[in-house]
N, C-alpha and C. Protein backbone atom coordinates (compact mmCIF):
# COMPACT_ATOMS: atom_id res chain seq x y z
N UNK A 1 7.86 -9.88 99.52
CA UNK A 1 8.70 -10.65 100.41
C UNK A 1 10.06 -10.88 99.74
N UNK A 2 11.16 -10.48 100.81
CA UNK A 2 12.64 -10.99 99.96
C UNK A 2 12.91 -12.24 99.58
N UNK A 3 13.51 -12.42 98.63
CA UNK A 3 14.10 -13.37 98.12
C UNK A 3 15.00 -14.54 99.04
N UNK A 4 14.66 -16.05 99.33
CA UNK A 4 15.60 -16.62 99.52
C UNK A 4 16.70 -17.38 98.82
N UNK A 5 16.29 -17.31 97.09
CA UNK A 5 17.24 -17.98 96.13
C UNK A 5 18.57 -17.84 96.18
N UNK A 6 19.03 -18.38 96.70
CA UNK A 6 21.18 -18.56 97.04
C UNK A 6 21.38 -18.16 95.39
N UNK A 7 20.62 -18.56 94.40
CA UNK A 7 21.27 -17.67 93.29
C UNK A 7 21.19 -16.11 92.86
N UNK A 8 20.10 -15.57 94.02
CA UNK A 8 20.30 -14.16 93.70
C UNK A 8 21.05 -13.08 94.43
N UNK A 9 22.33 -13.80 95.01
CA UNK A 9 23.01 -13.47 95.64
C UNK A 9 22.34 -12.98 97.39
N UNK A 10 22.63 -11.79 97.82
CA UNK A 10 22.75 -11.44 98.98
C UNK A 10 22.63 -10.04 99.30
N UNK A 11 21.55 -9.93 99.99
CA UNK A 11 21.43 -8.29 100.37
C UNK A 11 21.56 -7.86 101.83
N UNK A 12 22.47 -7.01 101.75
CA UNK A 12 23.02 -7.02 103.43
C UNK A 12 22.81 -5.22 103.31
N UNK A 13 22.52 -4.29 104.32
CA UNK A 13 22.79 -2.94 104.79
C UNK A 13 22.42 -2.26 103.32
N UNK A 14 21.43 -3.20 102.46
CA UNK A 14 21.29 -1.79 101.31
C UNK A 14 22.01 -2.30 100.06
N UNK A 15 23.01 -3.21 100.39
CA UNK A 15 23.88 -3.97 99.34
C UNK A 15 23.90 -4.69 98.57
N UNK A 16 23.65 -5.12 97.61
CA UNK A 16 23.49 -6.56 97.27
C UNK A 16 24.83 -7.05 96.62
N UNK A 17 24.98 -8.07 96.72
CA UNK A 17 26.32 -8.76 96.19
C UNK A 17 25.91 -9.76 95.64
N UNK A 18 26.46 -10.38 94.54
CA UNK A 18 26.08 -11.33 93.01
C UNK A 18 27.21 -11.80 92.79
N UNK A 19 27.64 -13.18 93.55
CA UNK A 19 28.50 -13.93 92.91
C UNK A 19 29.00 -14.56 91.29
N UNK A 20 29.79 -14.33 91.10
CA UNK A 20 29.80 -14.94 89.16
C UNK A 20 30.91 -15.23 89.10
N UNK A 21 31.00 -16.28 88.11
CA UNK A 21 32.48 -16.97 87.68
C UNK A 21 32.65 -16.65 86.39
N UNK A 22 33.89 -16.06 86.05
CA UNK A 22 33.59 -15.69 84.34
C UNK A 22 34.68 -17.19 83.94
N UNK A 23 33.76 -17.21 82.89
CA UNK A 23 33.40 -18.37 81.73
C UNK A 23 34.08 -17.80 80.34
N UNK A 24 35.14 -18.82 79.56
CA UNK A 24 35.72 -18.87 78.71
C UNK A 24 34.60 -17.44 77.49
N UNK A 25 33.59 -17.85 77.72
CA UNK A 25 32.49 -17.03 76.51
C UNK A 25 32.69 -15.54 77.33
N UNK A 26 32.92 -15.50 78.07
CA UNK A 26 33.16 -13.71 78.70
C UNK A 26 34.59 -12.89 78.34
N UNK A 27 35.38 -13.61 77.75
CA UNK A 27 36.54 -13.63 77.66
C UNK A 27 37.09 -13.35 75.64
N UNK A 28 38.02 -12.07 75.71
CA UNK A 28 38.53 -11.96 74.38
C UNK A 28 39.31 -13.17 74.42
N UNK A 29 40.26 -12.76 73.13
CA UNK A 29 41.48 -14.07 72.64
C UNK A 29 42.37 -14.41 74.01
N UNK A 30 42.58 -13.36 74.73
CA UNK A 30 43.93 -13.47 75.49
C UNK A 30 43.19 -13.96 76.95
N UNK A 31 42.26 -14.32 77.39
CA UNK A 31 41.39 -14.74 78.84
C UNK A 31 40.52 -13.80 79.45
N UNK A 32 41.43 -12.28 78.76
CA UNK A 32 40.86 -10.89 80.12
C UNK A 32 39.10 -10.88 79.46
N UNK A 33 38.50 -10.66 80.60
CA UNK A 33 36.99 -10.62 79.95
C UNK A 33 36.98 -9.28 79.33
N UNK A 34 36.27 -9.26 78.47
CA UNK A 34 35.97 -8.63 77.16
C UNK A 34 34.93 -7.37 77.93
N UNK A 35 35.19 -6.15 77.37
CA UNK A 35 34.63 -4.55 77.67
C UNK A 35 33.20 -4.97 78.09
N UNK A 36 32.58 -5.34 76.82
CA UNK A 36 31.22 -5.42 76.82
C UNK A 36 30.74 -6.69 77.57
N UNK A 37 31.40 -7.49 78.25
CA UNK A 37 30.87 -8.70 78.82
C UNK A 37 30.39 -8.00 80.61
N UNK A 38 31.28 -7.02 81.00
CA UNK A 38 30.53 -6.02 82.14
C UNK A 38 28.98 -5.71 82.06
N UNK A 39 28.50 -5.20 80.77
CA UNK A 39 27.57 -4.74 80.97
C UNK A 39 26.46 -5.59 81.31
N UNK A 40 26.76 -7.07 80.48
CA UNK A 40 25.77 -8.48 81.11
C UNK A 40 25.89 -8.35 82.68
N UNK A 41 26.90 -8.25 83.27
CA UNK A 41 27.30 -8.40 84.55
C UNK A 41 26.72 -7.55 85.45
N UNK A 42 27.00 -6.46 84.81
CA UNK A 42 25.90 -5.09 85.74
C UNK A 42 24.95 -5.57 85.65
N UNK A 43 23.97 -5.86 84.64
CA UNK A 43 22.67 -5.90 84.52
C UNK A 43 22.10 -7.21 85.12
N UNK A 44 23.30 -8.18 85.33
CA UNK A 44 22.71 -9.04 86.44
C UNK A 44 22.19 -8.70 87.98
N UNK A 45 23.47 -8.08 87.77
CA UNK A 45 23.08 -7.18 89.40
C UNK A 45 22.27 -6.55 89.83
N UNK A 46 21.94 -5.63 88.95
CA UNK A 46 20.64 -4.68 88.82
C UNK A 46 19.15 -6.01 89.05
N UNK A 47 19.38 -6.39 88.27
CA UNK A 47 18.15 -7.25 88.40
C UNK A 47 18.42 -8.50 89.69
N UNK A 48 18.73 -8.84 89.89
CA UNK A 48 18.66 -9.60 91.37
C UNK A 48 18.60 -8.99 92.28
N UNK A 49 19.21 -7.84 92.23
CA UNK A 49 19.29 -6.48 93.72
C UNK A 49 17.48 -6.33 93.69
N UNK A 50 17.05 -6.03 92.79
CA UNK A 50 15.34 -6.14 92.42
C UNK A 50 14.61 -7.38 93.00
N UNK A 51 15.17 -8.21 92.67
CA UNK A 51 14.46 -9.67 92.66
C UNK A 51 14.77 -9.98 94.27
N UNK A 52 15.78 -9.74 94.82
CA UNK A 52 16.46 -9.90 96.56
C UNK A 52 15.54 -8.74 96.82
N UNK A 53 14.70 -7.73 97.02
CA UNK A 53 14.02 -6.88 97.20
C UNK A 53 12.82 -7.74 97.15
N UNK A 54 12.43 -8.60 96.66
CA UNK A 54 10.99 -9.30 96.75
C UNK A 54 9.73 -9.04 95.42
N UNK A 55 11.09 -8.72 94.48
CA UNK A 55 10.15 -7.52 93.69
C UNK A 55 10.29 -8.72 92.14
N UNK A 56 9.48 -9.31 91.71
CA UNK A 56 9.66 -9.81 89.87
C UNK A 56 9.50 -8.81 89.08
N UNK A 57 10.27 -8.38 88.69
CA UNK A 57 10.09 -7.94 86.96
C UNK A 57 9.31 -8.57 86.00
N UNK A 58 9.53 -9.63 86.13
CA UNK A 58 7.99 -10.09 84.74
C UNK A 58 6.92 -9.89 85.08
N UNK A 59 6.29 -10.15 86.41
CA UNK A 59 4.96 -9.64 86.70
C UNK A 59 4.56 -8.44 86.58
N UNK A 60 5.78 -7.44 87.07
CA UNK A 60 5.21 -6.36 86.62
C UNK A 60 5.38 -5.92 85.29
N UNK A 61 5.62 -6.56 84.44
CA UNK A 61 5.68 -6.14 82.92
C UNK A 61 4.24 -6.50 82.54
N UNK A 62 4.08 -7.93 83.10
CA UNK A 62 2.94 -8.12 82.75
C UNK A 62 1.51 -7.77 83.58
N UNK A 63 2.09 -6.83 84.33
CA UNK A 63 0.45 -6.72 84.99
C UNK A 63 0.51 -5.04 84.33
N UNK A 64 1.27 -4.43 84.41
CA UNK A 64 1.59 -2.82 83.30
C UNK A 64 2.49 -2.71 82.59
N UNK A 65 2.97 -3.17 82.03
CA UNK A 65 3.95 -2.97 80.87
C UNK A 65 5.14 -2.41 81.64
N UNK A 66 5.26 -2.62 82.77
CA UNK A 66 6.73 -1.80 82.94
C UNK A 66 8.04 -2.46 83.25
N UNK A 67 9.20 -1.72 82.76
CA UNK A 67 10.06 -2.05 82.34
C UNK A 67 11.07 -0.78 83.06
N UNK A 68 12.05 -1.55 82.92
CA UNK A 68 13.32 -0.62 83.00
C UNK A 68 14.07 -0.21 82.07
N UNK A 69 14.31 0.61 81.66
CA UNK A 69 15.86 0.71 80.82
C UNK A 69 16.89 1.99 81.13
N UNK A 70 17.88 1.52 80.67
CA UNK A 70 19.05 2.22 80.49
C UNK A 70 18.74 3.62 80.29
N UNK A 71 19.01 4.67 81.02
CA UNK A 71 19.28 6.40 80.82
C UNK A 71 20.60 6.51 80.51
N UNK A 72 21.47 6.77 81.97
CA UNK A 72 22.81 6.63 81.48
C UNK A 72 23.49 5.70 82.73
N UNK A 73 25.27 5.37 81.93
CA UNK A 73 25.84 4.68 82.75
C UNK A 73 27.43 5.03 82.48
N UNK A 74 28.19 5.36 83.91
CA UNK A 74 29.52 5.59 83.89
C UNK A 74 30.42 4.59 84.30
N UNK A 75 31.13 4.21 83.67
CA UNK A 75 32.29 2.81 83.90
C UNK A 75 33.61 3.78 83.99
N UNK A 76 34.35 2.80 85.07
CA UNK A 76 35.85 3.34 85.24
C UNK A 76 36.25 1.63 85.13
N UNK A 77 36.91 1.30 83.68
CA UNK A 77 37.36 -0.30 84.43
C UNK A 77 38.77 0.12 85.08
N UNK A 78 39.24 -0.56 86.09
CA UNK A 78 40.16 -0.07 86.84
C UNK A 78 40.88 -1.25 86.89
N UNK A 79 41.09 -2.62 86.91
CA UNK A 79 41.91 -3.96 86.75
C UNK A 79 40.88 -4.75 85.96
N UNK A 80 41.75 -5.69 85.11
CA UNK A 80 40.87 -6.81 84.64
C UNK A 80 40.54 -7.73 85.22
N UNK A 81 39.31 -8.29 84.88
CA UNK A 81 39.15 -9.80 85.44
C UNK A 81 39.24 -10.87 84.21
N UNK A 82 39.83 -12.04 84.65
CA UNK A 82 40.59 -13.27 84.08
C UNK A 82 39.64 -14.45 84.08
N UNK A 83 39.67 -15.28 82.93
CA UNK A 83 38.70 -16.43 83.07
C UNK A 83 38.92 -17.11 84.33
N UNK A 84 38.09 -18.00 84.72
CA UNK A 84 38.28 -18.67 85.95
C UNK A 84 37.95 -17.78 87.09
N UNK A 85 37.93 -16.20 87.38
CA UNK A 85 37.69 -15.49 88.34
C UNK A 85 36.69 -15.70 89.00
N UNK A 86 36.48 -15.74 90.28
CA UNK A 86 35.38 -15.86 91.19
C UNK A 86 35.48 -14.03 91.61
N UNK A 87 33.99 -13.58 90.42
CA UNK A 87 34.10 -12.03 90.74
C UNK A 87 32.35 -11.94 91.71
N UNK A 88 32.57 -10.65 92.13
CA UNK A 88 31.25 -10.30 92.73
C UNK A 88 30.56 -8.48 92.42
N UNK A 89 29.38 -8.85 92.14
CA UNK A 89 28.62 -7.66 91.19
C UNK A 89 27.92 -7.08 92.93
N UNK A 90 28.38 -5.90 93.07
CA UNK A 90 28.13 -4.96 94.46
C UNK A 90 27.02 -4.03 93.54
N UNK A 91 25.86 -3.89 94.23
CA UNK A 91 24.51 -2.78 93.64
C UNK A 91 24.22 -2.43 95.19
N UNK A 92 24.10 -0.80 95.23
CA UNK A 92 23.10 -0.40 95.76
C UNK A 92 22.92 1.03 95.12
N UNK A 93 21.74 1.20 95.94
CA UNK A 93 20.71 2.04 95.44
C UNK A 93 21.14 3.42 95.88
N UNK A 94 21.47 4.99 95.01
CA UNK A 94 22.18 6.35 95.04
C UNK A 94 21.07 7.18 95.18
N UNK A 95 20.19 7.31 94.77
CA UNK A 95 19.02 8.19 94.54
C UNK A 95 17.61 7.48 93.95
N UNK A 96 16.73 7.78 94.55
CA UNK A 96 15.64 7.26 93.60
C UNK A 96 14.39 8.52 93.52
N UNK A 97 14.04 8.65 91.99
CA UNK A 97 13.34 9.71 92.04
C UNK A 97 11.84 9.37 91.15
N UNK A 98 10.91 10.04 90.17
CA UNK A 98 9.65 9.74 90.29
C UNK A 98 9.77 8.64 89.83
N UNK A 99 10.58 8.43 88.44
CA UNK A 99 10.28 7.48 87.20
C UNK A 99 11.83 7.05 87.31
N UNK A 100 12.79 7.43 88.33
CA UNK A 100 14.07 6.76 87.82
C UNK A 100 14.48 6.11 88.92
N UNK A 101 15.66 5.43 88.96
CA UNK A 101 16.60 5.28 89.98
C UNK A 101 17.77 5.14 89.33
N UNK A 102 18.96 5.86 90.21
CA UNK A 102 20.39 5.67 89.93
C UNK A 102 20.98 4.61 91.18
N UNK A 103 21.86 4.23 90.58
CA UNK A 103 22.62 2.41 91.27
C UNK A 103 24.22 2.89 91.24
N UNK A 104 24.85 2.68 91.99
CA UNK A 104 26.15 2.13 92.15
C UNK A 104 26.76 1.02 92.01
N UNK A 105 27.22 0.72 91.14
CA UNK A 105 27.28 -1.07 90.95
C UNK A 105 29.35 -1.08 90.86
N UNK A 106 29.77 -2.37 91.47
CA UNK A 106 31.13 -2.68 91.66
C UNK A 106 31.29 -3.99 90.68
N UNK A 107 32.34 -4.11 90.25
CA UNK A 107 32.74 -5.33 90.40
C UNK A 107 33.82 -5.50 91.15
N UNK A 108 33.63 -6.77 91.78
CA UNK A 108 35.16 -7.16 92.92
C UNK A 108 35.76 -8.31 92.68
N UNK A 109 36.56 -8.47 92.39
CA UNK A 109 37.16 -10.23 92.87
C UNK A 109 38.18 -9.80 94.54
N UNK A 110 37.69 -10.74 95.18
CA UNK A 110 38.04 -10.65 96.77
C UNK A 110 37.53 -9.15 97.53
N UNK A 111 38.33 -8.54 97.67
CA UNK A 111 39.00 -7.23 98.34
C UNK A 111 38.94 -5.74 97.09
N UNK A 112 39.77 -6.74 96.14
CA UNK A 112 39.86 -6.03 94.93
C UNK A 112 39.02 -5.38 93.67
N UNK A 113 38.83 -3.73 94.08
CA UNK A 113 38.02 -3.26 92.93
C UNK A 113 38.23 -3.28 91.41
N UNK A 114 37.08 -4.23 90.74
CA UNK A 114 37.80 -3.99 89.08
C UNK A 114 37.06 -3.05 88.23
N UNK A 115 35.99 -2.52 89.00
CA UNK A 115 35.28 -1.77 87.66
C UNK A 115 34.32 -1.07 88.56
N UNK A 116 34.14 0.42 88.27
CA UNK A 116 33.45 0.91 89.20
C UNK A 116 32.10 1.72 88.32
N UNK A 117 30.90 1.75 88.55
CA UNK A 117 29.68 2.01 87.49
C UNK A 117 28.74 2.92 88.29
N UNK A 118 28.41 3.44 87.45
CA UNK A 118 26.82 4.90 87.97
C UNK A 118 26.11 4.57 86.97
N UNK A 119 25.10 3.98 87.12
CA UNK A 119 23.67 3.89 86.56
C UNK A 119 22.49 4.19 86.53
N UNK A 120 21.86 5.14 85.74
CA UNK A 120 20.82 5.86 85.72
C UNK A 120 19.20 4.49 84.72
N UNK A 121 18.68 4.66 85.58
CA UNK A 121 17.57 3.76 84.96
C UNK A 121 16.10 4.07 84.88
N UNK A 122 15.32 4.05 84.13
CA UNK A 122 13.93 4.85 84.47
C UNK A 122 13.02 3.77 84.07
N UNK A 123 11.83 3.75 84.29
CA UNK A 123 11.05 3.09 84.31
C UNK A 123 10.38 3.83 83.59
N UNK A 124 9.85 2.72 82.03
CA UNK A 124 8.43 2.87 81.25
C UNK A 124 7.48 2.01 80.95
N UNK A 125 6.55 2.31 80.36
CA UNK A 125 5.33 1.41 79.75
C UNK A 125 4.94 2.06 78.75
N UNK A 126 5.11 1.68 77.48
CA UNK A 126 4.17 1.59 76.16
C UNK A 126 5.18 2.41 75.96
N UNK A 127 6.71 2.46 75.97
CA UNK A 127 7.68 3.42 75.37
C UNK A 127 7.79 5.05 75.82
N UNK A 128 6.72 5.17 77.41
CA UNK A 128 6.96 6.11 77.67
C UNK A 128 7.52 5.97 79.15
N UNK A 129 8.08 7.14 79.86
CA UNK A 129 8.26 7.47 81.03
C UNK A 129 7.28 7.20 81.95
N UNK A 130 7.25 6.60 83.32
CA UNK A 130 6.41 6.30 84.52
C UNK A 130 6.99 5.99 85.50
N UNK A 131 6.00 7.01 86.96
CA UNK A 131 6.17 6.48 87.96
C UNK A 131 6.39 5.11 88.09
N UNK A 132 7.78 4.90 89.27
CA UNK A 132 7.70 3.32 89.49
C UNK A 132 6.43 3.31 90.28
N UNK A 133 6.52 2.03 90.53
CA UNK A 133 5.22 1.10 90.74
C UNK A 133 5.55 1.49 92.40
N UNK A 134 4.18 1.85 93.07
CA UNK A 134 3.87 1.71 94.67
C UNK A 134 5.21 0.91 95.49
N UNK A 135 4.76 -0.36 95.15
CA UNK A 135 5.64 -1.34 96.09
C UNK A 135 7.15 -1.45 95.38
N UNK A 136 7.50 -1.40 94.29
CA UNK A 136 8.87 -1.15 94.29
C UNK A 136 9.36 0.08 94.88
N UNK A 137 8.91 1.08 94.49
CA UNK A 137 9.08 2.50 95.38
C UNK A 137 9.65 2.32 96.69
N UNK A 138 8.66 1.52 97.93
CA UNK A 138 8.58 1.37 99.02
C UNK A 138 9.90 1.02 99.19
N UNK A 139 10.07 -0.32 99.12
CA UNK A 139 11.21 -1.02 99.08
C UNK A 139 12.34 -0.88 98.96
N UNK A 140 12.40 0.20 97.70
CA UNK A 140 13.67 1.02 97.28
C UNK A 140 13.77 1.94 98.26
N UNK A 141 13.25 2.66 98.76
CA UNK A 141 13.21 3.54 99.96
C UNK A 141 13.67 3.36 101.49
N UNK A 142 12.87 1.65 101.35
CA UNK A 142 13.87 0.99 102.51
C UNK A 142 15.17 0.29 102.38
N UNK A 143 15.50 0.15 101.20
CA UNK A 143 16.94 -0.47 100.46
C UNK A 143 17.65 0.88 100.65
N UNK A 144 17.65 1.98 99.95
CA UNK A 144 18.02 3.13 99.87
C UNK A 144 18.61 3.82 101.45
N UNK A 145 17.33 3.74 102.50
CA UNK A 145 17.88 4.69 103.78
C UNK A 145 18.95 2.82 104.42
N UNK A 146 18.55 2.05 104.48
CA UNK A 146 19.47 1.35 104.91
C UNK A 146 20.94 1.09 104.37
N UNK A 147 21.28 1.77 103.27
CA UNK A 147 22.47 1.72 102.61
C UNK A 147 22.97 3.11 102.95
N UNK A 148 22.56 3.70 103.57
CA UNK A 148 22.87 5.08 104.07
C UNK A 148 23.84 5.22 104.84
């Protein structure tokens, strides 16, 4: 069942959108948030776009060990974002195949694109490769043709 938590943002047509305010700690010396403070940001997204799907990640770690991680990921930062920004983390779902899925993930403040991402992710247990799980599958399938 989907998610109604107002903190895991919003899934509309396949989309999910993840409100965030960047915070002085996201931020180098000069305000602009810092390279590596994106990748927290993606990976929020990624995981609530999951969690707005109806889907926990801890349960399923703990009912099979599975997990997600990182394959690969392409960043274009294209404008910075500034402390104080009211930005928003855009995920949907590009392909999903036995053991992986690839994501499209944005960042926006308003209108405005700041960072554009391709994410490759696969699913394991016990440090190896595995089919995702039945019901995430499903889901992704219906996340997937509705973002179509």
């Amino acid at each position: 069942m989907p998610t109604t938590d107002p903190a895991a943002g919003t899934l509309h047509d396949g989309v999910h959108a993840l409100p965030l305010r960047v915070y002085y700690e996201d931020t180098d010396f000069s305000g602009v948030v810092y390279h590596a403070s994106y990748l927290r940001f993606l990976e929020r997204g990624r995981t609530e776009f999951i969690r707005a799907l109806g889907i926990d990640q801890a349960d399923l770690h703990a009912a099979d060990g599975f997990a997600f991680v990182v394959r690969r990921m392409t960043i274009d930062w294209l404008r910075p974002a500034r402390m104080d920004d009211c930005i928003s983390i855009e995920t949907r779902p590009l392909a999903l195949k036995g053991a992986s899925l690839e994501l499209a993930q944005r960042v926006l403040r308003g209108g405005e694109v700041l960072l554009e991402a391709t994410v490759l992710v696969v699913g394991v247990a016990g440090g190896r490769p595995v089919r995702l799980p039945a019901d995430l599958r499903r889901r992704l399938e219906t996340a997937t043709s509705a973002g179509s």
